[in-house]
PDB file of N, CA and C in Angstrom:
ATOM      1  N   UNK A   1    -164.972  -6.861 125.980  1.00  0.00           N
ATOM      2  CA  UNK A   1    -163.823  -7.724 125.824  1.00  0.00           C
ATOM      3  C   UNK A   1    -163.184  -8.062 127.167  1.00  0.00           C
ATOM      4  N   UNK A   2    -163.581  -7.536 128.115  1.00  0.00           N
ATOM      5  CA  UNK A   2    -163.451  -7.846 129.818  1.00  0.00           C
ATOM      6  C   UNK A   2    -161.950  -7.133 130.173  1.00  0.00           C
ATOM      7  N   UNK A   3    -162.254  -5.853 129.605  1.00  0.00           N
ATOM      8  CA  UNK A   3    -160.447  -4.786 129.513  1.00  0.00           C
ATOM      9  C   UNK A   3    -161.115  -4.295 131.074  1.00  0.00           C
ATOM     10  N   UNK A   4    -160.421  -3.549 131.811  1.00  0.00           N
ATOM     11  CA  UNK A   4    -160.434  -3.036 132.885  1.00  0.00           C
ATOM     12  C   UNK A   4    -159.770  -1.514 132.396  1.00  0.00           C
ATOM     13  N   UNK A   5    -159.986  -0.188 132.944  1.00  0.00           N
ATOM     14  CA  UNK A   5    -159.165   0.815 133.086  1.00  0.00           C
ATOM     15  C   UNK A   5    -158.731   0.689 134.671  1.00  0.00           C
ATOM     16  N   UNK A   6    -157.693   0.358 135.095  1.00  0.00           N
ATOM     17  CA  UNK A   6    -157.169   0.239 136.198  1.00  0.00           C
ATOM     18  C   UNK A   6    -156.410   1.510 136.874  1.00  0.00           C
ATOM     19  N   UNK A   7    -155.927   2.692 135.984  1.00  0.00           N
ATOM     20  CA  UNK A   7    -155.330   3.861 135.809  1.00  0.00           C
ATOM     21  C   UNK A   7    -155.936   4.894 134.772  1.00  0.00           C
ATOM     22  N   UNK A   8    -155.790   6.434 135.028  1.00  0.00           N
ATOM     23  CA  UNK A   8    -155.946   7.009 134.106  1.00  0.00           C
ATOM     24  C   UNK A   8    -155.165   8.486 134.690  1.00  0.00           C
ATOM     25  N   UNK A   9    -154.513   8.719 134.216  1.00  0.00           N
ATOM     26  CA  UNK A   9    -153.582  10.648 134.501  1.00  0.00           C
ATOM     27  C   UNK A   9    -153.848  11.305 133.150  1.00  0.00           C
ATOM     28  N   UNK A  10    -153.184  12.452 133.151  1.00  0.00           N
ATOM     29  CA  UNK A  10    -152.858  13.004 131.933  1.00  0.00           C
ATOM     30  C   UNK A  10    -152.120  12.960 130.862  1.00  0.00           C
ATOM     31  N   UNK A  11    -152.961  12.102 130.552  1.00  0.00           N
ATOM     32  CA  UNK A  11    -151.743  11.260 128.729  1.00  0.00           C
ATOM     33  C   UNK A  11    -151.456  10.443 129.235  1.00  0.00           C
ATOM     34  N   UNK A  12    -151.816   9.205 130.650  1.00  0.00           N
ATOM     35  CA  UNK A  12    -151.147   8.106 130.070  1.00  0.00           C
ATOM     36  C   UNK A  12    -152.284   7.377 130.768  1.00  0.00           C
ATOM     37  N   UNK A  13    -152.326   5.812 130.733  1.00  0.00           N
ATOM     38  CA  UNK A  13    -153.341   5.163 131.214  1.00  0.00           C
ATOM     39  C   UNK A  13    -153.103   3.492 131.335  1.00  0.00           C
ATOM     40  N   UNK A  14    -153.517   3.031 132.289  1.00  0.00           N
ATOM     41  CA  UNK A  14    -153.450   1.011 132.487  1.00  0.00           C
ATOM     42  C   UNK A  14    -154.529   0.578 132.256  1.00  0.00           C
ATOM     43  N   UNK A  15    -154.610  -0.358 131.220  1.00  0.00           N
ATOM     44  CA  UNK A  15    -155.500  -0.791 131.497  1.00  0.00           C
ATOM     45  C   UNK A  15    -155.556  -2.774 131.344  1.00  0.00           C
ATOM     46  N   UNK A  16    -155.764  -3.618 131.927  1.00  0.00           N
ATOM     47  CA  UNK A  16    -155.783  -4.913 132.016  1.00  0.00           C
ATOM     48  C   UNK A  16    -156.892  -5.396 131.759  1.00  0.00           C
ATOM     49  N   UNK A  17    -156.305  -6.552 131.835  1.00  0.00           N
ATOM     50  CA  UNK A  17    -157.456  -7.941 130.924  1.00  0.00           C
ATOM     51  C   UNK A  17    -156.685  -9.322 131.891  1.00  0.00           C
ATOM     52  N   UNK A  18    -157.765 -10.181 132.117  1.00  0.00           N
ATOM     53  CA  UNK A  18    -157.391 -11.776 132.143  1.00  0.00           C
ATOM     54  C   UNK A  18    -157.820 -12.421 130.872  1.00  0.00           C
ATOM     55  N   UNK A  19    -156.417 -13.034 129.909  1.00  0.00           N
ATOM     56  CA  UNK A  19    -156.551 -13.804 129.259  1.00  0.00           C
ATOM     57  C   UNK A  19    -157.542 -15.075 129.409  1.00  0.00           C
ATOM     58  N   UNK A  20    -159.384 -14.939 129.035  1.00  0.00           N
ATOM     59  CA  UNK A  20    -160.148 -16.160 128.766  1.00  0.00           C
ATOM     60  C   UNK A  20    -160.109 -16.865 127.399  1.00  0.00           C
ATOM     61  N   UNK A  21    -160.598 -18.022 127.639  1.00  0.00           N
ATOM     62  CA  UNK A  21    -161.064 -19.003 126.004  1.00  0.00           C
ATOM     63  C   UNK A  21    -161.263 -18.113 124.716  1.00  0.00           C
ATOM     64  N   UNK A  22    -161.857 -16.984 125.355  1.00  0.00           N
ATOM     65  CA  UNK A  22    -162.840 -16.679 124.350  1.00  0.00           C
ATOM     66  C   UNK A  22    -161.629 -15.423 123.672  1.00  0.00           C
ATOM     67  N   UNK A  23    -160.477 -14.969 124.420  1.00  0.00           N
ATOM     68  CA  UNK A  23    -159.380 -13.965 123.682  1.00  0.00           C
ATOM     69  C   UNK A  23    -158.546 -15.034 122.966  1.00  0.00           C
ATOM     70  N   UNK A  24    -158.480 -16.527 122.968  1.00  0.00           N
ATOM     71  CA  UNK A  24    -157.621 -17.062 122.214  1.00  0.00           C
ATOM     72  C   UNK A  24    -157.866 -18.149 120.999  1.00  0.00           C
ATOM     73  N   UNK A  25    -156.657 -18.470 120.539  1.00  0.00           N
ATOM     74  CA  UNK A  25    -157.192 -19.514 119.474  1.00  0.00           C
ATOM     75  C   UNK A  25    -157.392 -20.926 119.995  1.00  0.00           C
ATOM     76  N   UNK A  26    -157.139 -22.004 118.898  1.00  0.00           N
ATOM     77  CA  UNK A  26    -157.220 -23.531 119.684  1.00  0.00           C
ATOM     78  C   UNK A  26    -156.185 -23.636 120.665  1.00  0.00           C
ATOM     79  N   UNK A  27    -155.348 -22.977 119.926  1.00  0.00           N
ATOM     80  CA  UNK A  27    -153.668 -23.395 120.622  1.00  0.00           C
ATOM     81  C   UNK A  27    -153.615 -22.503 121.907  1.00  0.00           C
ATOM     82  N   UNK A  28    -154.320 -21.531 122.618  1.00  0.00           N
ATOM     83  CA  UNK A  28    -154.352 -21.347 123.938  1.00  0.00           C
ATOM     84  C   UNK A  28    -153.138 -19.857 123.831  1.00  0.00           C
ATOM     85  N   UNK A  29    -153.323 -19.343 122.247  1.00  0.00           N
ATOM     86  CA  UNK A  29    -152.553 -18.511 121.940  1.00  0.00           C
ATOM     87  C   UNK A  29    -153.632 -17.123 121.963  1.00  0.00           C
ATOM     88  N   UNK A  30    -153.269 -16.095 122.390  1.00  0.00           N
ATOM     89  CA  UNK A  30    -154.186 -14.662 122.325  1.00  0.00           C
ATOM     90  C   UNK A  30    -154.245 -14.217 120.999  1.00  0.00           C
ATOM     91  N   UNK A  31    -155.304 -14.231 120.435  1.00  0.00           N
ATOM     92  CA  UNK A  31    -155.460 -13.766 119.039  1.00  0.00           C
ATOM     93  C   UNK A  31    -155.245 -11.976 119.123  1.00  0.00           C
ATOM     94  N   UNK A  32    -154.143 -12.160 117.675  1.00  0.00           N
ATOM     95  CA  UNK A  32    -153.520 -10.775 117.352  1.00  0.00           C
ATOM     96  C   UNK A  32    -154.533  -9.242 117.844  1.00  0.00           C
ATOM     97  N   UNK A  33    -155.911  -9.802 117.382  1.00  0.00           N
ATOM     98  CA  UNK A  33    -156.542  -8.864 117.702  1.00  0.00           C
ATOM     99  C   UNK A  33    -157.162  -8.132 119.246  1.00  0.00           C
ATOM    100  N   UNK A  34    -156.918  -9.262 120.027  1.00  0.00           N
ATOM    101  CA  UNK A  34    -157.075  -8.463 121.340  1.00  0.00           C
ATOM    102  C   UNK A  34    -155.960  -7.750 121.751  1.00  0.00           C
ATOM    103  N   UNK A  35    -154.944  -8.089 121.134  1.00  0.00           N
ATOM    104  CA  UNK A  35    -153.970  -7.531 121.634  1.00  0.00           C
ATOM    105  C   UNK A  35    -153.858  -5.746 121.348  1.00  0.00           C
ATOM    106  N   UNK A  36    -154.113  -5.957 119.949  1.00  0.00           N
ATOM    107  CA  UNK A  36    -154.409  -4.591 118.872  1.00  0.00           C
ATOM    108  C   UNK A  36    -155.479  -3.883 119.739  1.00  0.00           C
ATOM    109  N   UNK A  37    -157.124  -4.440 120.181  1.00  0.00           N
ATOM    110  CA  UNK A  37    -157.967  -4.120 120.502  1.00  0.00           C
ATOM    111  C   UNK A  37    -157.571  -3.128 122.099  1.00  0.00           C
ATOM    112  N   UNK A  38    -156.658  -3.991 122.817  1.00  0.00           N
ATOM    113  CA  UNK A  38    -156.052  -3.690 124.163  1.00  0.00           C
ATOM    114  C   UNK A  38    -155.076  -2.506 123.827  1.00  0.00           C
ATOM    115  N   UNK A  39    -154.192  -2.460 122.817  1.00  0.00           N
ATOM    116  CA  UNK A  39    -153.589  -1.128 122.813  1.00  0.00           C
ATOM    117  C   UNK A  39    -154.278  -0.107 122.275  1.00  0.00           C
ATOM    118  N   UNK A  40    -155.361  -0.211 121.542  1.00  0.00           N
ATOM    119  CA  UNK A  40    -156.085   0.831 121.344  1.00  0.00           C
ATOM    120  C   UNK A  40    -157.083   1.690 122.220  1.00  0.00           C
ATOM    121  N   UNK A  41    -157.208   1.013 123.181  1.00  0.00           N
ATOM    122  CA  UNK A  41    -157.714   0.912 124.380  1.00  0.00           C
ATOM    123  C   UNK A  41    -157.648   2.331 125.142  1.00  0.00           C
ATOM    124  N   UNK A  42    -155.967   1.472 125.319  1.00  0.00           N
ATOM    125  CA  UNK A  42    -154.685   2.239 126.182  1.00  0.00           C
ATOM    126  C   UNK A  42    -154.268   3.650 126.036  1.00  0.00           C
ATOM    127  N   UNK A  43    -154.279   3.932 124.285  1.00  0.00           N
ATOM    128  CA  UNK A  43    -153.701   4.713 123.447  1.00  0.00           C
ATOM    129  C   UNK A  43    -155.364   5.740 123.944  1.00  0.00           C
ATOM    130  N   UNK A  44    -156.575   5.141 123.303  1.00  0.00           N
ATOM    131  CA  UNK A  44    -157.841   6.138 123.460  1.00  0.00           C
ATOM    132  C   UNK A  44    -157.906   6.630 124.747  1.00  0.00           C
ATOM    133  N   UNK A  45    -157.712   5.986 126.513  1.00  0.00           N
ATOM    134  CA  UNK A  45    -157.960   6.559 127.004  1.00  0.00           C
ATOM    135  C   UNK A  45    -156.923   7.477 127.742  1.00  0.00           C
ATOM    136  N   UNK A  46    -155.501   6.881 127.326  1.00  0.00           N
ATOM    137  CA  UNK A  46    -154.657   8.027 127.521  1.00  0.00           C
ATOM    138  C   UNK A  46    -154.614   9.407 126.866  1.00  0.00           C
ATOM    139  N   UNK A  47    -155.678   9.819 125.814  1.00  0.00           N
ATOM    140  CA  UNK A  47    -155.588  10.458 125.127  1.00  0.00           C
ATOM    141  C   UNK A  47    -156.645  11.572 125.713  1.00  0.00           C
ATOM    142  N   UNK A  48    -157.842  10.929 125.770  1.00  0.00           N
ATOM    143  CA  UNK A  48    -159.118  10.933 126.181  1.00  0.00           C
ATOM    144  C   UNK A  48    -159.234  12.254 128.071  1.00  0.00           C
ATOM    145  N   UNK A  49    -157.826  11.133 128.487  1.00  0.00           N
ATOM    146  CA  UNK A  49    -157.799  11.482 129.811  1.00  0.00           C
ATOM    147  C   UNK A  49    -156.713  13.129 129.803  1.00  0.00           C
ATOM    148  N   UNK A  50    -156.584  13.922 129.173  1.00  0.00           N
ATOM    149  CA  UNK A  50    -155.705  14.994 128.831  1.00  0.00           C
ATOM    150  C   UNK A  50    -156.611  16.645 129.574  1.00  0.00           C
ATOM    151  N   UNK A  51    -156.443  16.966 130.219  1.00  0.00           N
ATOM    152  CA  UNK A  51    -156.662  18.027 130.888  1.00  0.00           C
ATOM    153  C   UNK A  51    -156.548  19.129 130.084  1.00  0.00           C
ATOM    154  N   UNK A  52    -155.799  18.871 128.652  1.00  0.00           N
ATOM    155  CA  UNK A  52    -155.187  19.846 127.759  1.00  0.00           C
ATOM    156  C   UNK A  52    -155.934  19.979 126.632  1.00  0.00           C
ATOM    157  N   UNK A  53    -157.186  18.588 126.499  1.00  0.00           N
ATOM    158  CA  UNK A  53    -158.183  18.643 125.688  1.00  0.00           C
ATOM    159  C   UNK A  53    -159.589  18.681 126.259  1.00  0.00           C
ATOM    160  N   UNK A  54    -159.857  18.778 127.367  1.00  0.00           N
ATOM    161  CA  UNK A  54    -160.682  19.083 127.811  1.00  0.00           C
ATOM    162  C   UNK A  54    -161.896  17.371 128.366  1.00  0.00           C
ATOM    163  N   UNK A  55    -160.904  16.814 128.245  1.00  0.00           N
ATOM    164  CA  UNK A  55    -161.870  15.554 128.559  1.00  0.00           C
ATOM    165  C   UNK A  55    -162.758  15.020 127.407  1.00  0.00           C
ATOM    166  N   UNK A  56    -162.088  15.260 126.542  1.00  0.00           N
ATOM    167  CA  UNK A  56    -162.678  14.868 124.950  1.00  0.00           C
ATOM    168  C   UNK A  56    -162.619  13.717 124.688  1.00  0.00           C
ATOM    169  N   UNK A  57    -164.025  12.786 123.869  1.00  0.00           N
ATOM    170  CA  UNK A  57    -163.034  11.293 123.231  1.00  0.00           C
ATOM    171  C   UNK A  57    -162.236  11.634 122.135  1.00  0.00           C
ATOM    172  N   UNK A  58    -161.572  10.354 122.243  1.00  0.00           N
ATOM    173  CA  UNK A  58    -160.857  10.202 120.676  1.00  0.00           C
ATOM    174  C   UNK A  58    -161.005   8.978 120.030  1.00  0.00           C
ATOM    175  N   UNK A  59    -161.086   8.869 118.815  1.00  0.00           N
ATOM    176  CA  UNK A  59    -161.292   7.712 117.769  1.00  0.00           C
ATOM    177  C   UNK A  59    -159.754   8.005 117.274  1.00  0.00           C
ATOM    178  N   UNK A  60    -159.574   6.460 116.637  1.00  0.00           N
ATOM    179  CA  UNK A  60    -158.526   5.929 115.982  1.00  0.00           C
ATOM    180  C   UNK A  60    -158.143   5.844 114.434  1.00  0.00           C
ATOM    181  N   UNK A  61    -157.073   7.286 114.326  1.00  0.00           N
ATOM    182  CA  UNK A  61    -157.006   6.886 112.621  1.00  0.00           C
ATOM    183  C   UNK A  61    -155.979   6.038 112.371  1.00  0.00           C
ATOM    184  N   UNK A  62    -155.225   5.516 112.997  1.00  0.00           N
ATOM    185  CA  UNK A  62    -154.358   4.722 112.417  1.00  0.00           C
ATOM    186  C   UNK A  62    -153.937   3.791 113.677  1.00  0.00           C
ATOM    187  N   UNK A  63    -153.366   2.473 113.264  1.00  0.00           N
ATOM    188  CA  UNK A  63    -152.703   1.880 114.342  1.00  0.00           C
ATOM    189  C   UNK A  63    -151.870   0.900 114.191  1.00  0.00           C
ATOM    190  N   UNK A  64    -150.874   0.458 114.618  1.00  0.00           N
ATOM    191  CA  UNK A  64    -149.826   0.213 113.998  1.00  0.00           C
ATOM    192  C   UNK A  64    -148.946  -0.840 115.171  1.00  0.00           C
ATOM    193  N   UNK A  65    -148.829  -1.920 114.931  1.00  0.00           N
ATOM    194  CA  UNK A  65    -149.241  -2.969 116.160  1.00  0.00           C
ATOM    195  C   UNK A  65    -147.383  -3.751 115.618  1.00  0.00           C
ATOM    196  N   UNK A  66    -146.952  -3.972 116.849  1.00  0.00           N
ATOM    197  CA  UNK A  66    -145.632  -5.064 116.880  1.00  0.00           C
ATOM    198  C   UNK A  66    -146.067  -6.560 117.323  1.00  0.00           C
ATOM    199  N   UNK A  67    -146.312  -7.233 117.407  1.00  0.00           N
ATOM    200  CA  UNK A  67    -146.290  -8.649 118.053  1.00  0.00           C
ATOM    201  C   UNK A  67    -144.732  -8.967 118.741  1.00  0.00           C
ATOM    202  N   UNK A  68    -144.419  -9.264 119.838  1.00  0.00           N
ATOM    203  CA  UNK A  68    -143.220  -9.453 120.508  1.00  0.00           C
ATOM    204  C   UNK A  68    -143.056 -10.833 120.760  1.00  0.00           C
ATOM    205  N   UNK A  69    -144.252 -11.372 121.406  1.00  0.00           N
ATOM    206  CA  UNK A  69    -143.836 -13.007 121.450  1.00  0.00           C
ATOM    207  C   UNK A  69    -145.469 -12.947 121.871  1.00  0.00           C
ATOM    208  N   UNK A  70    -145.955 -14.723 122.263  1.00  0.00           N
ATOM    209  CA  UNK A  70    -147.179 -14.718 122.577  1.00  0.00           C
ATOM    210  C   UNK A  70    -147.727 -14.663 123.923  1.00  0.00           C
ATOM    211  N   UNK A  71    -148.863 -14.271 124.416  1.00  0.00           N
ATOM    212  CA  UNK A  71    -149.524 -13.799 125.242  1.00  0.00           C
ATOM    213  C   UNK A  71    -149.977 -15.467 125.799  1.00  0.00           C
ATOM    214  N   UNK A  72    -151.025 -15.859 126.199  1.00  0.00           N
ATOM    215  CA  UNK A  72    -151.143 -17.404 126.838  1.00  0.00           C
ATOM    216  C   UNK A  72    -152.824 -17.142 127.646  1.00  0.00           C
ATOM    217  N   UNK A  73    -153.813 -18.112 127.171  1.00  0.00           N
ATOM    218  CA  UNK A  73    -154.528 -18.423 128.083  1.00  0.00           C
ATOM    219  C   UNK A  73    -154.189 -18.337 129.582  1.00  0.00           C
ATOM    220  N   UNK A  74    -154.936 -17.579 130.455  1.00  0.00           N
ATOM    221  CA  UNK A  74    -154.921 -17.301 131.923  1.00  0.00           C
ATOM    222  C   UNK A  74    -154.065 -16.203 132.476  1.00  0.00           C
ATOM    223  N   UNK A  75    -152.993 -15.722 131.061  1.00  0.00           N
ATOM    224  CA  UNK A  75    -152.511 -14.398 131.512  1.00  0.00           C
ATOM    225  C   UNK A  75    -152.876 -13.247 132.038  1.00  0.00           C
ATOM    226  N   UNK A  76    -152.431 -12.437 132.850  1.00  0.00           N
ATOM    227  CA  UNK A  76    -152.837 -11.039 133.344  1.00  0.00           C
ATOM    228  C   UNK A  76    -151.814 -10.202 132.343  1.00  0.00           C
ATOM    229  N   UNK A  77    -152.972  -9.495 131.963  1.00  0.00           N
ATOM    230  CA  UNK A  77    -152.090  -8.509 130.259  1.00  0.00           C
ATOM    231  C   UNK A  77    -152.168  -7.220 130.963  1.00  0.00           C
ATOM    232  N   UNK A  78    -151.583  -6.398 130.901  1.00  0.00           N
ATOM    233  CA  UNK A  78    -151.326  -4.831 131.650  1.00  0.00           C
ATOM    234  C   UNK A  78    -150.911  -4.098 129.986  1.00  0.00           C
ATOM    235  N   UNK A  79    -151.670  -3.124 129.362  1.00  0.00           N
ATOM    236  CA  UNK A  79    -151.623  -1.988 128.601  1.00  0.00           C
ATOM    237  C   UNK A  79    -151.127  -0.981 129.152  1.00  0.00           C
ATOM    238  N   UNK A  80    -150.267  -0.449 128.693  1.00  0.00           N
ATOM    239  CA  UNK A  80    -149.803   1.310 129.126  1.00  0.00           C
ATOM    240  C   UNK A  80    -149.612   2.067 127.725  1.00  0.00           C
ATOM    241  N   UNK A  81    -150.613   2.767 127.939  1.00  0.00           N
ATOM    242  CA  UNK A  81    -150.584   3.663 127.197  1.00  0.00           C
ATOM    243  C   UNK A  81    -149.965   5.338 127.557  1.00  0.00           C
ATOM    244  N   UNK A  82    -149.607   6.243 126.212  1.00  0.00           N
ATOM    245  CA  UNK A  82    -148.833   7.148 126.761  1.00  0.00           C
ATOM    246  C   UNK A  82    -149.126   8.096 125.630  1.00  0.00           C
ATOM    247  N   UNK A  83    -149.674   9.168 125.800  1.00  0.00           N
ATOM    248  CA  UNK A  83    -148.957  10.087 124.791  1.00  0.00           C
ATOM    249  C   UNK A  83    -148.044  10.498 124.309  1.00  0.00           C
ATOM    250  N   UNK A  84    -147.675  11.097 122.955  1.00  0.00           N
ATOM    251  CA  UNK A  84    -146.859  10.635 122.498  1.00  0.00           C
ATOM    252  C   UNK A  84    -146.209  12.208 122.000  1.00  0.00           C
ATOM    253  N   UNK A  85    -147.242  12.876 121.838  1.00  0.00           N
ATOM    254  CA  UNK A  85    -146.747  13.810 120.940  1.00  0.00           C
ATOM    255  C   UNK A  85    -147.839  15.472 121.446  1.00  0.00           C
ATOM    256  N   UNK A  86    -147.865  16.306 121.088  1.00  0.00           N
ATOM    257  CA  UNK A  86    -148.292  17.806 122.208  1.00  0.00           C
ATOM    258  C   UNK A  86    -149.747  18.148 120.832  1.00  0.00           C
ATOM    259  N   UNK A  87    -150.392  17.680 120.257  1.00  0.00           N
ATOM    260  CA  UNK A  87    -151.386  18.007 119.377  1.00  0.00           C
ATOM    261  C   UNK A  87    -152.735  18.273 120.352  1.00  0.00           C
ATOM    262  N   UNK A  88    -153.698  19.111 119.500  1.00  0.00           N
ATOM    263  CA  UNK A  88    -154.812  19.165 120.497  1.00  0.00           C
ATOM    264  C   UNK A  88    -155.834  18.712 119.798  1.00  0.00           C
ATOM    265  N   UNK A  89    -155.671  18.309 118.284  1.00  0.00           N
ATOM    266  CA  UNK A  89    -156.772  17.565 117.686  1.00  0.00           C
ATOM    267  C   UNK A  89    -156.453  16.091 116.805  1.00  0.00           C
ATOM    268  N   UNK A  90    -154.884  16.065 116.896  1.00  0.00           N
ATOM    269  CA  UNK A  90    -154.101  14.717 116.364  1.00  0.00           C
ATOM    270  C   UNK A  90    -153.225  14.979 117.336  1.00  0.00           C
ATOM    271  N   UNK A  91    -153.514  13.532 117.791  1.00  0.00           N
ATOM    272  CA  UNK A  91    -152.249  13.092 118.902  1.00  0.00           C
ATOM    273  C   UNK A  91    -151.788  11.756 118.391  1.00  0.00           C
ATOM    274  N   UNK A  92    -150.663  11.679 118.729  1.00  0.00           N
ATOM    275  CA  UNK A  92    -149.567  10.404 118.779  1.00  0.00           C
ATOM    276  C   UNK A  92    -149.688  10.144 120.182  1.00  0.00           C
ATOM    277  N   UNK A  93    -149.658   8.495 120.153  1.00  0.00           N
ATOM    278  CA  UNK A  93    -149.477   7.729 121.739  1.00  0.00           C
ATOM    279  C   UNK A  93    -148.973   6.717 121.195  1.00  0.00           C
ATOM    280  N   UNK A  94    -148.452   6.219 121.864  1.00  0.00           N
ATOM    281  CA  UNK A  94    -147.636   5.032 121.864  1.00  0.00           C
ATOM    282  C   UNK A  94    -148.300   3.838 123.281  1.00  0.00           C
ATOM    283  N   UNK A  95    -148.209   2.536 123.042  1.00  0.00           N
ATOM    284  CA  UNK A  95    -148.620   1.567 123.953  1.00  0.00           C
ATOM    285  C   UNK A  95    -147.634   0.405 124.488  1.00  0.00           C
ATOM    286  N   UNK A  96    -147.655  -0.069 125.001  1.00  0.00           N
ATOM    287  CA  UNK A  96    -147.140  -1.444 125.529  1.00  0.00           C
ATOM    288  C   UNK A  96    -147.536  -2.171 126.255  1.00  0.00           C
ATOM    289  N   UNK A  97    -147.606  -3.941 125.950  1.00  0.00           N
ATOM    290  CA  UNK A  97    -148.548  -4.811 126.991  1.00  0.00           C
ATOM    291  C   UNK A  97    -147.396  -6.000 127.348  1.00  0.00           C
ATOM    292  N   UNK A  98    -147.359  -5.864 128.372  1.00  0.00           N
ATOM    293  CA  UNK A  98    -146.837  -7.085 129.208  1.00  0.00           C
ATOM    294  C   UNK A  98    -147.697  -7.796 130.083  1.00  0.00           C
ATOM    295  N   UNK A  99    -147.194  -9.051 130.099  1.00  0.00           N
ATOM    296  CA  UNK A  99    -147.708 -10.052 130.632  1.00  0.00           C
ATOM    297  C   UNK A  99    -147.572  -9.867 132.430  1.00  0.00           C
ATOM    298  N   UNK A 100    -148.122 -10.780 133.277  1.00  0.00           N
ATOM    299  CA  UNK A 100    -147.761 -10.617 134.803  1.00  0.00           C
ATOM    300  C   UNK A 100    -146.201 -11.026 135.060  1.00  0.00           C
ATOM    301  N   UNK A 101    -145.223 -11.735 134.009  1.00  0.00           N
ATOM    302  CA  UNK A 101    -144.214 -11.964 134.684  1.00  0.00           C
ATOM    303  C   UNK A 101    -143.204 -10.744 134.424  1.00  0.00           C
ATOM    304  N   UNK A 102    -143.713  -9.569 133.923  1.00  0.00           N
ATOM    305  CA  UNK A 102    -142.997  -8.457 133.058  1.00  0.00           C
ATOM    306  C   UNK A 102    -142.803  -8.654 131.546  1.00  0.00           C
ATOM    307  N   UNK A 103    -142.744  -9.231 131.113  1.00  0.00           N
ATOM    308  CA  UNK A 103    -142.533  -9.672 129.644  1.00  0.00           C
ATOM    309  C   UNK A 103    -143.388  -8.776 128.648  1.00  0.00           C
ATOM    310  N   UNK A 104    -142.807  -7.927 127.987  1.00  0.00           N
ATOM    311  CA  UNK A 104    -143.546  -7.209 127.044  1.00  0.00           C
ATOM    312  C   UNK A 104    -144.126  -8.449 125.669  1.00  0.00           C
ATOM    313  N   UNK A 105    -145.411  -8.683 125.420  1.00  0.00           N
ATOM    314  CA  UNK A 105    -145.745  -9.317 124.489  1.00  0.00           C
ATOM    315  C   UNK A 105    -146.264  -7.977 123.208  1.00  0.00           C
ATOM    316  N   UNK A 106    -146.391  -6.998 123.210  1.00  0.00           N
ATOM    317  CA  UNK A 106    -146.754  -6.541 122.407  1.00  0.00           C
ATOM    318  C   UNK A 106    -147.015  -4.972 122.458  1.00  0.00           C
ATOM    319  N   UNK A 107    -146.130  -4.622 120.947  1.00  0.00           N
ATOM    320  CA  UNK A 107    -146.288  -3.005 121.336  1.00  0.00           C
ATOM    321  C   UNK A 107    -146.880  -2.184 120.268  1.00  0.00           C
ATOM    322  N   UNK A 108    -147.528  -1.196 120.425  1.00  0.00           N
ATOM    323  CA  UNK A 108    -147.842  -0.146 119.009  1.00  0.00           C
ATOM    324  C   UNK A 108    -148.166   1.364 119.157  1.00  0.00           C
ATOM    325  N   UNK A 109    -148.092   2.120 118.196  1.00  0.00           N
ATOM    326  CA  UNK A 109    -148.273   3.481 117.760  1.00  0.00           C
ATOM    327  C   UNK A 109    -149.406   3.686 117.215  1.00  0.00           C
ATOM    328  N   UNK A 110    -150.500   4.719 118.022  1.00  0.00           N
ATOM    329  CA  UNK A 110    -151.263   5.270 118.038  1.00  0.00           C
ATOM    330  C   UNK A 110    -151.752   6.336 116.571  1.00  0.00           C
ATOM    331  N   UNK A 111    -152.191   7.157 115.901  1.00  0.00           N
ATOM    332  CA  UNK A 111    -152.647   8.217 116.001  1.00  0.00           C
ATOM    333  C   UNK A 111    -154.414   8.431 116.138  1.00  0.00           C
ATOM    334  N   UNK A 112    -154.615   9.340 117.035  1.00  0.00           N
ATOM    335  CA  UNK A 112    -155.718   9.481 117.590  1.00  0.00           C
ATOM    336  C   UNK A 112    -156.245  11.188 117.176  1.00  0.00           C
ATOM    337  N   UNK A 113    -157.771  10.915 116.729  1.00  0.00           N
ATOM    338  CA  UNK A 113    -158.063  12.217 116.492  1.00  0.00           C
ATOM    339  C   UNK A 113    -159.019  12.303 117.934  1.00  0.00           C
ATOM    340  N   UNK A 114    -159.402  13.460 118.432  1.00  0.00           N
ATOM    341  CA  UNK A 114    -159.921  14.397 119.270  1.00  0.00           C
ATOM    342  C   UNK A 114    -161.375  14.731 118.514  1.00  0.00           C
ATOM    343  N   UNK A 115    -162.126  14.387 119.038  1.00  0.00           N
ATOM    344  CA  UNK A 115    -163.576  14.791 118.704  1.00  0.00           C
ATOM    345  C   UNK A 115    -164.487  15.498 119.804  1.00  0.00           C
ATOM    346  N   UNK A 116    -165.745  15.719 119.492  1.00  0.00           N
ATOM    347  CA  UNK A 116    -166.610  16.404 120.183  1.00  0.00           C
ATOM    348  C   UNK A 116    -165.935  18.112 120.559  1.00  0.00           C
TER     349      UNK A 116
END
């Protein structure tokens, strides 16, 4: 989907995208789902990246997405993801994506299970 991990610490993580053709609709609008796709992203590898789980992946049981306003063909989208909550096999994270001018377009809540 052309996401970048630009950051990664313990429990939290950046990761960006340039808004192309191919993330939006006719109208030059970012379809709901990259956005969803981008905080899940955020949420997995902040989770992922935990010193406290041992460098484990995690898959997504739930996710739970805000729309804030719209995103735009040619945007630079920035994800931050964060943990959320102290679990070692269900974690809570929380996300947020703003645009390059700061503008939060879109936010959501994680829960992430811990595998392997």
């Amino acid at each position: 989907m052309g996401f970048d991990v630009v950051e990664r610490t313990d429990g939290q993580s950046v990761v960006e995208c340039v808004v192309t053709a191919e993330h939006t609709n006719t109208r030059g609008v970012v379809h709901g789902g990259v956005l969803s796709a981008l905080i899940d992203m955020a949420c997995g590898v902040a989770v992922a990246y935990q010193p406290s789980i041992g460098g484990r992946a995690a898959v997504t049981v739930s996710l739970t997405i805000n729309y804030l306003q719209p995103a735009l063909l040619g945007d630079r989208l920035r994800g931050v993801g964060k943990r959320a909550g102290n679990g070692k096999r269900i974690v809570a994270c929380e996300a947020e994506i703003y645009d390059q001018a700061g503008n939060m377009v879109a936010m959501g809540v994680a829960t992430m299970s811990v595998v392997g």
